[in-house]
PDB file of N, CA and C in Angstrom:
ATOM      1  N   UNK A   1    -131.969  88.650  54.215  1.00  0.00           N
ATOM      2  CA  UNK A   1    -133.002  88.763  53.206  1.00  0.00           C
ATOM      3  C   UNK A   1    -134.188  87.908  53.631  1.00  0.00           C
ATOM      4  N   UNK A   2    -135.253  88.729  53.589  1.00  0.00           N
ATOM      5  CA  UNK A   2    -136.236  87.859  54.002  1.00  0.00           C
ATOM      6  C   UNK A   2    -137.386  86.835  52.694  1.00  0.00           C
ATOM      7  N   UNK A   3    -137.771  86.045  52.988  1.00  0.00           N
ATOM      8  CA  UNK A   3    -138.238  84.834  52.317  1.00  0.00           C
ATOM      9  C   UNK A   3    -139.567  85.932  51.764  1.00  0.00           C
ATOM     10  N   UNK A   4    -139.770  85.313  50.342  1.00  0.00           N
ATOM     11  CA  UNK A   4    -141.221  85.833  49.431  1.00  0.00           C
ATOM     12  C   UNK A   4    -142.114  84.732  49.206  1.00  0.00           C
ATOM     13  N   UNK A   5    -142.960  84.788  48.405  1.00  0.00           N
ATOM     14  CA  UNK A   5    -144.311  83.963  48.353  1.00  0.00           C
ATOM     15  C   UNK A   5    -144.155  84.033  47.325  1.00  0.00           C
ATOM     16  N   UNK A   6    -144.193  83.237  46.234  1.00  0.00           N
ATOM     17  CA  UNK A   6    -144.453  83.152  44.930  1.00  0.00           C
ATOM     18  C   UNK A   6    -145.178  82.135  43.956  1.00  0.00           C
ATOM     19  N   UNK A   7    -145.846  82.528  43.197  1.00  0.00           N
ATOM     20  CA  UNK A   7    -146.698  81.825  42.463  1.00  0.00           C
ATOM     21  C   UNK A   7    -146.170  81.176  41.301  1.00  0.00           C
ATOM     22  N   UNK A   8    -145.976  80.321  40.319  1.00  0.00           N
ATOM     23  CA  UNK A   8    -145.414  80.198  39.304  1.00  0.00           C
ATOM     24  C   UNK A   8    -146.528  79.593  37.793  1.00  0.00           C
ATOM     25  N   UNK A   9    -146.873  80.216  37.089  1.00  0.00           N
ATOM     26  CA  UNK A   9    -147.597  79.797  36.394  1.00  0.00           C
ATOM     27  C   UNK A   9    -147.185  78.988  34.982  1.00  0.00           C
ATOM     28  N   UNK A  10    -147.664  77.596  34.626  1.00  0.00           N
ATOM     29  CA  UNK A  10    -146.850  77.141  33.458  1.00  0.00           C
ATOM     30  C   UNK A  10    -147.879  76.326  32.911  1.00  0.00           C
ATOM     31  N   UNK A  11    -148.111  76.754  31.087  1.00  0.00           N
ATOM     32  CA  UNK A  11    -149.086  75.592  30.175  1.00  0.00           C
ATOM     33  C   UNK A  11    -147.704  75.150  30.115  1.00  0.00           C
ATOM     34  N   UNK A  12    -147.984  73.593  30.117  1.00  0.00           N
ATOM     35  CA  UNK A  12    -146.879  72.531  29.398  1.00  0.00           C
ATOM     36  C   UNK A  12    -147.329  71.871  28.025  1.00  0.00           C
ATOM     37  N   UNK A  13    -146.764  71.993  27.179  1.00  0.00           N
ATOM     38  CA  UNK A  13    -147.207  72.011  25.976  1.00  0.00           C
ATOM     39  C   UNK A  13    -146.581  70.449  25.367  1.00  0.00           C
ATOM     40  N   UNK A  14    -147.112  70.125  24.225  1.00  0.00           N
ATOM     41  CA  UNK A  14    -147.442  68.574  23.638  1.00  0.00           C
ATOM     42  C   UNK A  14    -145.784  67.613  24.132  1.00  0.00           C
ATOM     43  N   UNK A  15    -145.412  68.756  23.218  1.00  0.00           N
ATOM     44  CA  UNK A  15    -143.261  68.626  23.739  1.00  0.00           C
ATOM     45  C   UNK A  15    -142.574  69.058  24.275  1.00  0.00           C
ATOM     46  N   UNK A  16    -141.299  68.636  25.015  1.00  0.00           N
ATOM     47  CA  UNK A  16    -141.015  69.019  25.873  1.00  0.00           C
ATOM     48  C   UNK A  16    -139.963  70.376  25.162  1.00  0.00           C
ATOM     49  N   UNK A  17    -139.850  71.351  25.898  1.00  0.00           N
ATOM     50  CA  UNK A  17    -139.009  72.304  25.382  1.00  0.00           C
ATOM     51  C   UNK A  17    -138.478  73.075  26.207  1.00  0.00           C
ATOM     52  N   UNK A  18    -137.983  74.092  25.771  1.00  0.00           N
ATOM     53  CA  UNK A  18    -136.910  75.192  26.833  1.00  0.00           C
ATOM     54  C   UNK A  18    -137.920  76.001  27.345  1.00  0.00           C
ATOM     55  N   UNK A  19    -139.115  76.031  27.521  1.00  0.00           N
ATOM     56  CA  UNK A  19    -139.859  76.707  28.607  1.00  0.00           C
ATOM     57  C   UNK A  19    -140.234  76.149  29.596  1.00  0.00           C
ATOM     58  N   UNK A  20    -140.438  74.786  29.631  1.00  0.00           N
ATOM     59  CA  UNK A  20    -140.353  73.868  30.678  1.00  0.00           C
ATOM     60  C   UNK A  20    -139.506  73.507  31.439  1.00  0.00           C
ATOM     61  N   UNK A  21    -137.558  73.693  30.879  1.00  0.00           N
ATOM     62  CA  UNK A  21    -136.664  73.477  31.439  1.00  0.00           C
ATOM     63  C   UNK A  21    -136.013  74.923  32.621  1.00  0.00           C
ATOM     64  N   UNK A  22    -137.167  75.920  31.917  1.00  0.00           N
ATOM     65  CA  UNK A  22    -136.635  77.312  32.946  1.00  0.00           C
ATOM     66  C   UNK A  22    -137.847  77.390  33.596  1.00  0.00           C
ATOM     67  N   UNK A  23    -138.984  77.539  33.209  1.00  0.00           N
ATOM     68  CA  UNK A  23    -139.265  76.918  34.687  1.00  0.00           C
ATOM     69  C   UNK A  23    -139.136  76.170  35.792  1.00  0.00           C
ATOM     70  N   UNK A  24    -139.003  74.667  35.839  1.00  0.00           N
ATOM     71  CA  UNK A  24    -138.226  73.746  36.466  1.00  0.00           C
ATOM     72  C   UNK A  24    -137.059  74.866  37.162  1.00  0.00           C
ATOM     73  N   UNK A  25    -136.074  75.265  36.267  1.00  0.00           N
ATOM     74  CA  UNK A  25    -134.884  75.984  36.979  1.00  0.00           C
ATOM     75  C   UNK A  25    -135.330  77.105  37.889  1.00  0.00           C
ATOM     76  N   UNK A  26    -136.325  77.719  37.473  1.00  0.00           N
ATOM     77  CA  UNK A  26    -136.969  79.015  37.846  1.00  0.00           C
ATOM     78  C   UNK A  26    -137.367  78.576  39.098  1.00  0.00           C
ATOM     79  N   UNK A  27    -138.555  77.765  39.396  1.00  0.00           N
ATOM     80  CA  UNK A  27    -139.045  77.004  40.947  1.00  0.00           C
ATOM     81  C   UNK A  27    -137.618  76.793  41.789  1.00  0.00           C
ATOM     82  N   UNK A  28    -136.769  76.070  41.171  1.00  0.00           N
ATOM     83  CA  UNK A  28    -135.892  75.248  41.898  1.00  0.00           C
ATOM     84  C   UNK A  28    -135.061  76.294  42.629  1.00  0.00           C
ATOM     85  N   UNK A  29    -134.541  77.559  41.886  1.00  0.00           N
ATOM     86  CA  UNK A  29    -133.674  78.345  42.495  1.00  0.00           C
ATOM     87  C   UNK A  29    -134.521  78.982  43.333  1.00  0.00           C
ATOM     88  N   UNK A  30    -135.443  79.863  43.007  1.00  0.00           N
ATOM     89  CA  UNK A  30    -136.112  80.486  44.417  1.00  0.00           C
ATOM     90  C   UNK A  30    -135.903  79.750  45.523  1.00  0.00           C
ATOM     91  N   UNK A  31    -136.792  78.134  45.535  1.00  0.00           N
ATOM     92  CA  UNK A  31    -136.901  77.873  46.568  1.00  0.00           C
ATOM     93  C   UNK A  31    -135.772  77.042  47.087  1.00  0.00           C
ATOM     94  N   UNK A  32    -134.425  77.334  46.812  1.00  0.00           N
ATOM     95  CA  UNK A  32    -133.100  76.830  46.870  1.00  0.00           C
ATOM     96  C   UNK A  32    -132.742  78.295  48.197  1.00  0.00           C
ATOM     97  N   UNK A  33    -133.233  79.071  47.638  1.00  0.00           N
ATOM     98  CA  UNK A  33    -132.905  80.436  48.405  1.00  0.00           C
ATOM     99  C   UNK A  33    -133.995  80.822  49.409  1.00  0.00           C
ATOM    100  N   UNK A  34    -134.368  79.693  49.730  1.00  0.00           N
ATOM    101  CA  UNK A  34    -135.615  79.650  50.956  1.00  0.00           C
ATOM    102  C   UNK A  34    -137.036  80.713  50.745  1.00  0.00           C
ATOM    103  N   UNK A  35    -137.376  80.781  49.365  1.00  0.00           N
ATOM    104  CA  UNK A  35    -138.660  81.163  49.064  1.00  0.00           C
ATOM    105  C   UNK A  35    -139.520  80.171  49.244  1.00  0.00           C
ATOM    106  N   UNK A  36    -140.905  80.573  49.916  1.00  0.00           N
ATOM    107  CA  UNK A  36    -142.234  79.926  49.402  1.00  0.00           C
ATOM    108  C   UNK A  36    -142.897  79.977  47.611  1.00  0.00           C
ATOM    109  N   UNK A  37    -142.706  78.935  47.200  1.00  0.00           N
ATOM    110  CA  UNK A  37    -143.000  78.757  45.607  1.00  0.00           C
ATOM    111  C   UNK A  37    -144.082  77.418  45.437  1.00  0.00           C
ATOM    112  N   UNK A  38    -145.456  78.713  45.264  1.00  0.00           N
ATOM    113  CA  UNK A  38    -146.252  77.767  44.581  1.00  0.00           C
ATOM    114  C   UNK A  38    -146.592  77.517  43.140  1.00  0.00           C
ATOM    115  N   UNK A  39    -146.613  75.968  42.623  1.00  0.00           N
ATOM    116  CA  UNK A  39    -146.968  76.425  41.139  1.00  0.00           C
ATOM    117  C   UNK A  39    -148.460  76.203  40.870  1.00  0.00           C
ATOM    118  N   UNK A  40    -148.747  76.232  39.737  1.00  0.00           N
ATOM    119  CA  UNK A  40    -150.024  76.560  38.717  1.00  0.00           C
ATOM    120  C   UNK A  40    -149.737  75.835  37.854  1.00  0.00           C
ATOM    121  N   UNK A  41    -149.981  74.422  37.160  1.00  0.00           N
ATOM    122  CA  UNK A  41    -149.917  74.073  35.915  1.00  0.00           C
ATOM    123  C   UNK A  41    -150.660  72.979  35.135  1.00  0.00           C
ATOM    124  N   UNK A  42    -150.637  73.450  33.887  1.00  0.00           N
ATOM    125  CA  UNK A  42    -151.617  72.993  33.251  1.00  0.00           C
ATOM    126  C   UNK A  42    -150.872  72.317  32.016  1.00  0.00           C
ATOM    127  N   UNK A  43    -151.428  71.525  31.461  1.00  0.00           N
ATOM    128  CA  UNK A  43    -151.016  70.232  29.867  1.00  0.00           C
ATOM    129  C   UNK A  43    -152.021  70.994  28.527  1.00  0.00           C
ATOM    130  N   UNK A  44    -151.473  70.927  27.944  1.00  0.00           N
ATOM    131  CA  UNK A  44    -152.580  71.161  26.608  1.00  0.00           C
ATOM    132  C   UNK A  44    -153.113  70.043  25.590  1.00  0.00           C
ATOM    133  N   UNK A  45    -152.524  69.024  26.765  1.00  0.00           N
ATOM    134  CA  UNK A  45    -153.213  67.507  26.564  1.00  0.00           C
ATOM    135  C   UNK A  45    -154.259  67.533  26.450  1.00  0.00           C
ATOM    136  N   UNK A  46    -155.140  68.351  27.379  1.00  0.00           N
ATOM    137  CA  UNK A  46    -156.574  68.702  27.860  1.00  0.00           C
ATOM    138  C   UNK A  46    -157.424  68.812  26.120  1.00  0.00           C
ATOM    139  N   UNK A  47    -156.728  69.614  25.361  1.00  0.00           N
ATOM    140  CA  UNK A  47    -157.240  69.736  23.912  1.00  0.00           C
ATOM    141  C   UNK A  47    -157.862  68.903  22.747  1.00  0.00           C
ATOM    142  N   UNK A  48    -157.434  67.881  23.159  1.00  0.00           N
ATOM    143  CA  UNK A  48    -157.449  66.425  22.396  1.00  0.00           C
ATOM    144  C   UNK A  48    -158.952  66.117  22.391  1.00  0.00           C
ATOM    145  N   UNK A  49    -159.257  66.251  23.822  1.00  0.00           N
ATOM    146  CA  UNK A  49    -160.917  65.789  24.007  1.00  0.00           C
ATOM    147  C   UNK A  49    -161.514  67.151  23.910  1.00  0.00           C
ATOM    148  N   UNK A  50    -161.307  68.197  23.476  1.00  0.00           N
ATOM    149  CA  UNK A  50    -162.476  69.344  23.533  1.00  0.00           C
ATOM    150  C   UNK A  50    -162.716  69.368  21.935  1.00  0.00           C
ATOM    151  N   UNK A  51    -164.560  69.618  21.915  1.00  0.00           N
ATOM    152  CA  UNK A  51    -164.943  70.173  20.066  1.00  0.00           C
ATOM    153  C   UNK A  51    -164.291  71.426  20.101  1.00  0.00           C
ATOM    154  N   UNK A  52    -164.103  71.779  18.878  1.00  0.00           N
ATOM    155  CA  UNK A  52    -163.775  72.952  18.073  1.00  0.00           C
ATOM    156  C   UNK A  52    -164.626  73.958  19.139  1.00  0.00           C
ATOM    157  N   UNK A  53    -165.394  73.943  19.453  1.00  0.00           N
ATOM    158  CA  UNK A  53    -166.725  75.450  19.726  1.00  0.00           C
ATOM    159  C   UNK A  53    -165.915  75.433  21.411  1.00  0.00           C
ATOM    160  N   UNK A  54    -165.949  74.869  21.902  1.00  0.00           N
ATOM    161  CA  UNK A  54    -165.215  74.995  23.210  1.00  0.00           C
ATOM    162  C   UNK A  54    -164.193  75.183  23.002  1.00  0.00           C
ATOM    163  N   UNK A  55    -162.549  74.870  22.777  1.00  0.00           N
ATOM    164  CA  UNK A  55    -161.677  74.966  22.009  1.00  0.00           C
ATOM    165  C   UNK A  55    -161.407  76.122  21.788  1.00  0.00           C
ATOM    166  N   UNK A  56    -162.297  76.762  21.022  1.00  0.00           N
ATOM    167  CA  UNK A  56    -161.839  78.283  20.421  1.00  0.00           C
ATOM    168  C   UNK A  56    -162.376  79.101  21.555  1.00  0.00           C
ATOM    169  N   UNK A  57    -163.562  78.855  22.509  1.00  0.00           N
ATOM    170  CA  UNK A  57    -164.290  79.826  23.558  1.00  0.00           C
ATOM    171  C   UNK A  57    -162.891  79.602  24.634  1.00  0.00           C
ATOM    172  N   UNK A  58    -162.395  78.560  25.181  1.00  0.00           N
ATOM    173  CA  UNK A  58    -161.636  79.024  26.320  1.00  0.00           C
ATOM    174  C   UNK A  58    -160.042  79.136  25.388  1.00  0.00           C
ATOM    175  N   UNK A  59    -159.940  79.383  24.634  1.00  0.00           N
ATOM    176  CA  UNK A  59    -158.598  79.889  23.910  1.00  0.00           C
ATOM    177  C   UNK A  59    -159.104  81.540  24.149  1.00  0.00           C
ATOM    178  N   UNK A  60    -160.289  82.536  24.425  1.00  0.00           N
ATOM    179  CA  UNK A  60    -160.686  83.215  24.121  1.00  0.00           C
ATOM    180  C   UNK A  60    -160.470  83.890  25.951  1.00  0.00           C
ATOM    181  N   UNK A  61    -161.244  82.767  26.811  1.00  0.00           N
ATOM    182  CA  UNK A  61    -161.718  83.030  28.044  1.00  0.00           C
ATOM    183  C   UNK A  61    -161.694  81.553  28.585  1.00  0.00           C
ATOM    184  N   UNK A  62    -161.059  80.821  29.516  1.00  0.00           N
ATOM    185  CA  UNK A  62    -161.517  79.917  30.239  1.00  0.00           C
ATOM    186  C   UNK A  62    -161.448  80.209  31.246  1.00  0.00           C
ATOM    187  N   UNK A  63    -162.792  80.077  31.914  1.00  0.00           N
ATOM    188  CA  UNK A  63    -163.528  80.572  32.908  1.00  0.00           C
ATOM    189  C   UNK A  63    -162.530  79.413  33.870  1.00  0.00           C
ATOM    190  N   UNK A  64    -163.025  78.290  33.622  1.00  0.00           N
ATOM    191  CA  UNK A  64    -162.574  77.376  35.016  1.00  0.00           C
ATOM    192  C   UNK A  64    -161.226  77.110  35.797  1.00  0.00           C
ATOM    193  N   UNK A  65    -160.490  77.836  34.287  1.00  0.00           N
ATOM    194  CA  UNK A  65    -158.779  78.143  34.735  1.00  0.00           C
ATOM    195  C   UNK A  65    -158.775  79.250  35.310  1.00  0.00           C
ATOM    196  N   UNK A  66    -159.494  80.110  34.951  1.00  0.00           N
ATOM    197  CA  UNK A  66    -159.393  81.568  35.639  1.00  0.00           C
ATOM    198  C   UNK A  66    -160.091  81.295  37.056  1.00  0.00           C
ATOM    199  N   UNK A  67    -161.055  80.418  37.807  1.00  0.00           N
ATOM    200  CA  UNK A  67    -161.707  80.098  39.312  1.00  0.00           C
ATOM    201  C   UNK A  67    -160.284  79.340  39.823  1.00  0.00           C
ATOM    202  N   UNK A  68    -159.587  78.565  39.114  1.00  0.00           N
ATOM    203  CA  UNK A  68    -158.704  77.637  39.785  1.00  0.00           C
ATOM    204  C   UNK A  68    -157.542  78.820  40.044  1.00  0.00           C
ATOM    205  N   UNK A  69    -157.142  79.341  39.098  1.00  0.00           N
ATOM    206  CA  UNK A  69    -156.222  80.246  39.364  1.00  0.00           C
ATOM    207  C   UNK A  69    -156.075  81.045  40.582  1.00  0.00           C
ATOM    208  N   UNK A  70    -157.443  82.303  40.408  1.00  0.00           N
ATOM    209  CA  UNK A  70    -157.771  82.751  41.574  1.00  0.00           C
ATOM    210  C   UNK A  70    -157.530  82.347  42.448  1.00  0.00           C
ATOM    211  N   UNK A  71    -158.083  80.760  42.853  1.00  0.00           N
ATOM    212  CA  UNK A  71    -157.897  80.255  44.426  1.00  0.00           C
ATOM    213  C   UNK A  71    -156.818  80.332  44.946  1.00  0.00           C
ATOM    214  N   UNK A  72    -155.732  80.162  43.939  1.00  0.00           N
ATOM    215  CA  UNK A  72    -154.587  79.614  44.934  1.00  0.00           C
ATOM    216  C   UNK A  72    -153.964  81.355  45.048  1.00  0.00           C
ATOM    217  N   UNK A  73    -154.316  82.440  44.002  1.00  0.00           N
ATOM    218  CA  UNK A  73    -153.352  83.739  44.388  1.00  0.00           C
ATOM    219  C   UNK A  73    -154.432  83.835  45.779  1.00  0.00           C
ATOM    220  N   UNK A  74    -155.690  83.351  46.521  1.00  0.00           N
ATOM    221  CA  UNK A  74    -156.124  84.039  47.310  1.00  0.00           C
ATOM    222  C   UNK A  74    -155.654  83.269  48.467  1.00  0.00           C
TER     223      UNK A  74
END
């Protein structure tokens, strides 16, 4: 079987929970099975310091997650 490339994308949110623990599992097994696994991740810590008007625009569209993103699928 030959080795894949994979991306893994994850918001980590205020607490810790069972989407964080399968991801973690999710990365770990691929690349247990000799995949290339890159991740993507982001805190919604980030929220704390944004006003309301920004806040609701990249809940809508954030542009600068969507340039960072891009880079790494390219």
């Amino acid at each position: 079987m030959s080795a894949e490339r994979y991306l893994l994308v994850h918001n980590f949110y205020q607490q810790t929970g069972g989407e964080d623990a399968v991801f973690a599992a999710e990365t770990n097994l691929l690349r247990s099975r000799g995949h290339e696994v890159a991740t993507y991740t982001v805190h919604n810590d980030r929220i704390a310091d944004m006003n309301q008007v920004r806040l609701v625009a990249d809940t809508i569209w954030n542009a600068s997650v969507y340039r960072e993103l891009a880079a790494h699928v390219r």
